[in-house]
PDB file of N, CA and C in Angstrom:
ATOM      1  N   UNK A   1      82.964  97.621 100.847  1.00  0.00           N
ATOM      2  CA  UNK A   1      81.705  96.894 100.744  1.00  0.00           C
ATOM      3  C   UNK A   1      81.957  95.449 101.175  1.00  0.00           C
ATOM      4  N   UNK A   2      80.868  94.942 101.927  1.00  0.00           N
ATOM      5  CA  UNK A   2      81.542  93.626 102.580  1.00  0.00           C
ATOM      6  C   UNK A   2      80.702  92.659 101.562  1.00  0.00           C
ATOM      7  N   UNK A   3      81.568  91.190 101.619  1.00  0.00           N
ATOM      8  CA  UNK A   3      80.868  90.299 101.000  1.00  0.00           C
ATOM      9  C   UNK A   3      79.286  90.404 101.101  1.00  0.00           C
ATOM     10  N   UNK A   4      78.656  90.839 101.955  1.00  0.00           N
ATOM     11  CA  UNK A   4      76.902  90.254 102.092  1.00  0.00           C
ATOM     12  C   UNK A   4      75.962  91.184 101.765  1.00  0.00           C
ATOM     13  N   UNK A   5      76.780  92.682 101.808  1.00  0.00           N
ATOM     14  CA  UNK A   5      76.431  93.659 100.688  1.00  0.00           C
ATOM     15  C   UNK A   5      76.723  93.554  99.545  1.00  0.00           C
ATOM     16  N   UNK A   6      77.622  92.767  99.142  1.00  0.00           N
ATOM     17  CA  UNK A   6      77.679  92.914  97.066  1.00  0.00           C
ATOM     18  C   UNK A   6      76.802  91.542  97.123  1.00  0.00           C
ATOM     19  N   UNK A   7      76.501  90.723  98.044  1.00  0.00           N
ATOM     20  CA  UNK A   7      75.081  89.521  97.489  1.00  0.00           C
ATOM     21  C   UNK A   7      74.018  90.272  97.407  1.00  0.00           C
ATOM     22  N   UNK A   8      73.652  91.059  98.441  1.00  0.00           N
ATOM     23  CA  UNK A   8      72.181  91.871  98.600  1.00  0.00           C
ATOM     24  C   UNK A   8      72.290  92.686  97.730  1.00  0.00           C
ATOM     25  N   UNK A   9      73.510  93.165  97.203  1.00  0.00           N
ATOM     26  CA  UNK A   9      72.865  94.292  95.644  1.00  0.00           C
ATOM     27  C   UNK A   9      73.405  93.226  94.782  1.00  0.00           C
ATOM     28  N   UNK A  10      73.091  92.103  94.225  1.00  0.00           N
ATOM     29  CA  UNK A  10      73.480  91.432  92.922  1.00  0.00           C
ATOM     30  C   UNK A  10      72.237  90.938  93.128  1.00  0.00           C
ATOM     31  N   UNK A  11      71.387  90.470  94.186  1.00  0.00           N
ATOM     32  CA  UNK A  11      70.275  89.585  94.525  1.00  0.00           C
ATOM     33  C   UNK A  11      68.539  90.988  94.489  1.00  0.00           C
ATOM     34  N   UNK A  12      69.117  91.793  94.112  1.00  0.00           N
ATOM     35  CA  UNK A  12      68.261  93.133  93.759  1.00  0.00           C
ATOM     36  C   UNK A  12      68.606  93.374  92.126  1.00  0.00           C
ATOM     37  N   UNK A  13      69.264  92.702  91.406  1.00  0.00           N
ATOM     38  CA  UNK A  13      69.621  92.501  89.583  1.00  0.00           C
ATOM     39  C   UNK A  13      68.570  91.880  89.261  1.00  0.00           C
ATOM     40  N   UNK A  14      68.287  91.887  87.946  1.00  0.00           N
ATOM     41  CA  UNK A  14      67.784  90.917  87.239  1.00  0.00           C
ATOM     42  C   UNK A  14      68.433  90.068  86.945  1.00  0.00           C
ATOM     43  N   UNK A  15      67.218  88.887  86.865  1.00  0.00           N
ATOM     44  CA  UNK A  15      67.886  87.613  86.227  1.00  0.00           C
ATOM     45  C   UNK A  15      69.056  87.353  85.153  1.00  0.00           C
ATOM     46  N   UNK A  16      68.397  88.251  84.212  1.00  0.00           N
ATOM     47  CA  UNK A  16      69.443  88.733  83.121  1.00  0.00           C
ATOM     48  C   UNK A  16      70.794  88.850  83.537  1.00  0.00           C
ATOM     49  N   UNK A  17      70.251  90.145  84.254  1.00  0.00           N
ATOM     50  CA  UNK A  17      71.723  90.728  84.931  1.00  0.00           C
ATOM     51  C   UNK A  17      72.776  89.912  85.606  1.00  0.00           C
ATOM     52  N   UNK A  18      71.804  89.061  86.445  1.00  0.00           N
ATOM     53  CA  UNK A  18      72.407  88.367  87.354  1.00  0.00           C
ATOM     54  C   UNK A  18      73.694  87.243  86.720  1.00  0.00           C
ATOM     55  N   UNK A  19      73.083  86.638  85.146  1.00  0.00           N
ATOM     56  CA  UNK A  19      73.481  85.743  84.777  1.00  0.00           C
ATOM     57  C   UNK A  19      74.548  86.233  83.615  1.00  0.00           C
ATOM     58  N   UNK A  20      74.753  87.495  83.266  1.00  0.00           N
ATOM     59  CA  UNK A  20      75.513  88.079  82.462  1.00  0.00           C
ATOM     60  C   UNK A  20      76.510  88.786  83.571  1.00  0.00           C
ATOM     61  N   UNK A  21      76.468  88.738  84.766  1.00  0.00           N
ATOM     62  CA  UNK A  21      77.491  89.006  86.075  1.00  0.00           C
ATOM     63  C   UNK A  21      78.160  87.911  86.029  1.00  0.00           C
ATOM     64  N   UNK A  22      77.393  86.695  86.169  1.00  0.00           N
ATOM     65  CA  UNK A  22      78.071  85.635  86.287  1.00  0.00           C
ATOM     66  C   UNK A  22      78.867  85.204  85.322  1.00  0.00           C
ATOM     67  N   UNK A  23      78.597  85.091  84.203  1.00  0.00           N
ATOM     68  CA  UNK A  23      79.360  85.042  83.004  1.00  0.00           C
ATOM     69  C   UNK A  23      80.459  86.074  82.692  1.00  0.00           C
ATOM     70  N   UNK A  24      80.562  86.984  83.175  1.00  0.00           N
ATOM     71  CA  UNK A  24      81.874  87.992  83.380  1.00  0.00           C
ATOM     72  C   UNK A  24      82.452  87.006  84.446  1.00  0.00           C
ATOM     73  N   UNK A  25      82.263  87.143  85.628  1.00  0.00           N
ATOM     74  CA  UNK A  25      82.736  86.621  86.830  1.00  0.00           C
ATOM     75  C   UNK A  25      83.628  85.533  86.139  1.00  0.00           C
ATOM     76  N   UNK A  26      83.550  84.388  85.495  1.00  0.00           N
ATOM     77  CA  UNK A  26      83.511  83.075  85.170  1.00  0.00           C
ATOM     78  C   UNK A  26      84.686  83.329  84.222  1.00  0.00           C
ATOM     79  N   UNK A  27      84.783  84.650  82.806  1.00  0.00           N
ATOM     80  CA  UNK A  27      85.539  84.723  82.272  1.00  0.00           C
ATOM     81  C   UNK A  27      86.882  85.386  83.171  1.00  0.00           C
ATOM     82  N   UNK A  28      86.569  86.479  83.623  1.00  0.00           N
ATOM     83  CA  UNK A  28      87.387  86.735  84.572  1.00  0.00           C
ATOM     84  C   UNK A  28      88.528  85.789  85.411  1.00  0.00           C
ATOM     85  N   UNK A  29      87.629  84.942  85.948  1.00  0.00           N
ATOM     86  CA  UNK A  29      88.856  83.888  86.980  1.00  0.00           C
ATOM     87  C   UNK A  29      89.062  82.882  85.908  1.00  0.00           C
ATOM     88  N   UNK A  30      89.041  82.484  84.910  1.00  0.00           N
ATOM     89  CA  UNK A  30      89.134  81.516  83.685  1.00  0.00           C
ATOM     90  C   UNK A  30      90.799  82.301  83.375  1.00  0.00           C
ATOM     91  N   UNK A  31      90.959  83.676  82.973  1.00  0.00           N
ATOM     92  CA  UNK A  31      91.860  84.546  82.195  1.00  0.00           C
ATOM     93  C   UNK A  31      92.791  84.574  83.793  1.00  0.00           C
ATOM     94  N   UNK A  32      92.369  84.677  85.082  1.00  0.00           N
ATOM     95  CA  UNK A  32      93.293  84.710  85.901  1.00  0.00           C
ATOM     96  C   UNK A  32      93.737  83.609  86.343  1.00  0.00           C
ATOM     97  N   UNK A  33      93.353  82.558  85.812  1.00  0.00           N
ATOM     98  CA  UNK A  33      94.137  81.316  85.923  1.00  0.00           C
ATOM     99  C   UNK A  33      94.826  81.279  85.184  1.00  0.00           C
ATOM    100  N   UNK A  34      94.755  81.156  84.067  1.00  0.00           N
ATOM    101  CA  UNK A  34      95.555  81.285  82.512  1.00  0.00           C
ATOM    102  C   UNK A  34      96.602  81.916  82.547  1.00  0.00           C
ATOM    103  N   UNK A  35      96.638  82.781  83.796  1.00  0.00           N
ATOM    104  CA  UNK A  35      97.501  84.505  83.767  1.00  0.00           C
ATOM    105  C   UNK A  35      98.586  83.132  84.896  1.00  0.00           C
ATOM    106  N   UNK A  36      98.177  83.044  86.092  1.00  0.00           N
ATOM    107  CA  UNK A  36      98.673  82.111  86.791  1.00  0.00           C
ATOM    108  C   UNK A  36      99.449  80.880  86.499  1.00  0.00           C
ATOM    109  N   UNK A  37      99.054  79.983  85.477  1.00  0.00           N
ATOM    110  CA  UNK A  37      99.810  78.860  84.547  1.00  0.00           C
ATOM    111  C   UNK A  37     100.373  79.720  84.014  1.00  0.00           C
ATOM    112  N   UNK A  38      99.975  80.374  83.181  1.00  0.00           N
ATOM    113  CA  UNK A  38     101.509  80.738  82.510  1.00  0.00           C
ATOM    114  C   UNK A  38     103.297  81.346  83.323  1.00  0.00           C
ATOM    115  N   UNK A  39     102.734  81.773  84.021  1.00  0.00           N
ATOM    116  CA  UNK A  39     103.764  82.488  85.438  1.00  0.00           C
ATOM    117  C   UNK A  39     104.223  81.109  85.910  1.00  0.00           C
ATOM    118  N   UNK A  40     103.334  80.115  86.557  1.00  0.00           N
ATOM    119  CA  UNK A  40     103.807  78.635  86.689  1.00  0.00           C
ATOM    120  C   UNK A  40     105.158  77.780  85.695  1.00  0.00           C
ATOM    121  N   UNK A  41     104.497  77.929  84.496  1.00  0.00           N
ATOM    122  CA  UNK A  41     105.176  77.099  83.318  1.00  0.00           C
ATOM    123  C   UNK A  41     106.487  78.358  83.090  1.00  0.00           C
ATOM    124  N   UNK A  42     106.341  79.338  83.192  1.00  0.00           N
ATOM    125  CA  UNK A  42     107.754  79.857  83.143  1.00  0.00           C
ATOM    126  C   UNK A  42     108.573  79.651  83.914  1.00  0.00           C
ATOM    127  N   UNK A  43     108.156  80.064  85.290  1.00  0.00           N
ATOM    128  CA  UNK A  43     109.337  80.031  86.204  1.00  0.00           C
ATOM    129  C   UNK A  43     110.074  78.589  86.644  1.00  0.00           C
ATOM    130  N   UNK A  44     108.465  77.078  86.168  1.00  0.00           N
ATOM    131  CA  UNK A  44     109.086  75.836  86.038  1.00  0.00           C
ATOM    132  C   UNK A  44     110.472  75.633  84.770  1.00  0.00           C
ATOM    133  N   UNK A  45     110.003  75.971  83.919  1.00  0.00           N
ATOM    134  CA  UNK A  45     110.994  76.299  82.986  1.00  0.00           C
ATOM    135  C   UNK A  45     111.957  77.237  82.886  1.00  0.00           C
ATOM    136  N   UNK A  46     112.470  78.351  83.870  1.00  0.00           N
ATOM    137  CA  UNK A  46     113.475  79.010  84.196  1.00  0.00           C
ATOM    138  C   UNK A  46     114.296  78.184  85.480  1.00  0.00           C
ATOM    139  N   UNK A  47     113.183  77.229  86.279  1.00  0.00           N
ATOM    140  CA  UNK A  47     114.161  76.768  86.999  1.00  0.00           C
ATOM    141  C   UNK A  47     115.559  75.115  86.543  1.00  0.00           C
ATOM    142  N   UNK A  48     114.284  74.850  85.642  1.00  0.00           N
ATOM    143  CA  UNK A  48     114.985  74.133  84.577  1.00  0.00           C
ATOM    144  C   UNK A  48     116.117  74.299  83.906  1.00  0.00           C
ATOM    145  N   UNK A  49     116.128  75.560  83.192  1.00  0.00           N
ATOM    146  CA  UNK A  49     117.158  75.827  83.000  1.00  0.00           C
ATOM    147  C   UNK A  49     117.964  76.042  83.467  1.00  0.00           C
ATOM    148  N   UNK A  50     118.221  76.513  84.938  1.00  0.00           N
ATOM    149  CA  UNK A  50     118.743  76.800  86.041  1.00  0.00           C
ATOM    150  C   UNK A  50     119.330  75.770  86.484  1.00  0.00           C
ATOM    151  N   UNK A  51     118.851  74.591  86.242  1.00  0.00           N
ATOM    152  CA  UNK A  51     119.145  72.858  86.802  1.00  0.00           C
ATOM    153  C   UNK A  51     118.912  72.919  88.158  1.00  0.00           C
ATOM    154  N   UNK A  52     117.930  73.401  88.497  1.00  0.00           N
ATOM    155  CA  UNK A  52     117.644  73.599  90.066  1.00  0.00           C
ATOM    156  C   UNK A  52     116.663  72.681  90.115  1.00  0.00           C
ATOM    157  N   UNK A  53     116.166  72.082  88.981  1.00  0.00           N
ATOM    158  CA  UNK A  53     114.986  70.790  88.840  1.00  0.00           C
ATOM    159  C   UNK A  53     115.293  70.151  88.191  1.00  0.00           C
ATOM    160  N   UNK A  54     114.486  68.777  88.359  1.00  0.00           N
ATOM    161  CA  UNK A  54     115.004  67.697  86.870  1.00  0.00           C
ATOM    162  C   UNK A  54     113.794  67.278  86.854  1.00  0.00           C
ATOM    163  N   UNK A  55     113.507  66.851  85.237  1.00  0.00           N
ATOM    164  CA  UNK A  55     112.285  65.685  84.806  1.00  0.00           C
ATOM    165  C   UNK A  55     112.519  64.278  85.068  1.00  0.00           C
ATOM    166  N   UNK A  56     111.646  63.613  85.855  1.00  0.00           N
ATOM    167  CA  UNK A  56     111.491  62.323  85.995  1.00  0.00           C
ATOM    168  C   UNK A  56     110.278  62.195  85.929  1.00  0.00           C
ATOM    169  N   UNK A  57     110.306  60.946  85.810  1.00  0.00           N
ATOM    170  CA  UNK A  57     108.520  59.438  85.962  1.00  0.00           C
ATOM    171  C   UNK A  57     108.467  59.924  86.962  1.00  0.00           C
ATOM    172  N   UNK A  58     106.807  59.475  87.118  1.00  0.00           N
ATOM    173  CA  UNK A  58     106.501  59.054  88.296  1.00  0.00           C
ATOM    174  C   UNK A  58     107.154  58.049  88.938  1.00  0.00           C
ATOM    175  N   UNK A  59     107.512  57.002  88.364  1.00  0.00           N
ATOM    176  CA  UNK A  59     108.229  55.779  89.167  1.00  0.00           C
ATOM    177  C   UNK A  59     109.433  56.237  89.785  1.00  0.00           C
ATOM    178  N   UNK A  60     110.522  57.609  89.350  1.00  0.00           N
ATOM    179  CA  UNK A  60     111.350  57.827  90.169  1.00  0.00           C
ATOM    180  C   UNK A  60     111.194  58.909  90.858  1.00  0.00           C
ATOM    181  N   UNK A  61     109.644  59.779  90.793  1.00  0.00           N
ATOM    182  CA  UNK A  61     109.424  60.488  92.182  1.00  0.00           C
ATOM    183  C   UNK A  61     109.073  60.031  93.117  1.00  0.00           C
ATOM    184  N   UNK A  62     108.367  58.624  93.020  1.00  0.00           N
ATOM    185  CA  UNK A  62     108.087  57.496  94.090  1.00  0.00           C
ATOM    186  C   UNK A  62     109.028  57.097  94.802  1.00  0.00           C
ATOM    187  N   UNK A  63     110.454  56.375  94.177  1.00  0.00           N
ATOM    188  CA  UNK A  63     111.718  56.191  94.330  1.00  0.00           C
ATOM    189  C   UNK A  63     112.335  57.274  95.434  1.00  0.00           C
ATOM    190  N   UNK A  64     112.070  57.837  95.238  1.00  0.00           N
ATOM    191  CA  UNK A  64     113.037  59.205  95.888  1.00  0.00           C
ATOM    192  C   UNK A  64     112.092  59.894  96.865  1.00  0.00           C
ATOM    193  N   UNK A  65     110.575  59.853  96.995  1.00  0.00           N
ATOM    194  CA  UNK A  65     109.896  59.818  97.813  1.00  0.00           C
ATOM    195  C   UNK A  65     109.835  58.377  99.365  1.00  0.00           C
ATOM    196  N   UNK A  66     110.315  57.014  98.762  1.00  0.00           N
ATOM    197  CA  UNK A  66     110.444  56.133  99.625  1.00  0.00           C
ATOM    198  C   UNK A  66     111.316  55.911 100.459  1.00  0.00           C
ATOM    199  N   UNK A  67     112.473  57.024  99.696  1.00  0.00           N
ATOM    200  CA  UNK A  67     113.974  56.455 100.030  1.00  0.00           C
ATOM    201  C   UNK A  67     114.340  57.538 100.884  1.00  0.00           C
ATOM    202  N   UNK A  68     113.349  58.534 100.848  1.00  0.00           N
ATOM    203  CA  UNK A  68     113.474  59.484 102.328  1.00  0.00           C
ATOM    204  C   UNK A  68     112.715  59.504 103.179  1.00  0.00           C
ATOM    205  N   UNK A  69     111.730  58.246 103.448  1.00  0.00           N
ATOM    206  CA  UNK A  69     111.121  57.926 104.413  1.00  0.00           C
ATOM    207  C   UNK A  69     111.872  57.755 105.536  1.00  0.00           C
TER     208      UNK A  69
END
């Protein structure tokens, strides 16, 4: 089904419908972000542990951003 067929049958819903689609829709990519940060914050924190990264300021990612200009 191509994008402009699932508009033309959501745009044949009721209002109702339409707005209780949307509100799924909304929770949906809300929980697949959530799903996404968390996968983020681990593998930042496995590489951490790894020492394949380090925490700094901003003032010394600037630093180290200038100094490989």
């Amino acid at each position: 089904m191509s994008f402009t067929e699932i508009l033309d049958a959501v745009s044949e819903l009721t209002m109702n419908d339409r707005i209780e689609l949307s509100e799924i829709i909304q929770k949906k990519l809300i929980e697949e972000k959530r799903t996404i940060l968390a996968s983020e914050i681990y593998n930042a924190n496995e590489e951490l542990k790894k020492g394949n990264i380090k925490i700094q300021s901003v003032d010394e990612i600037m630093d180290d951003i200038l100094y490989e200009i």
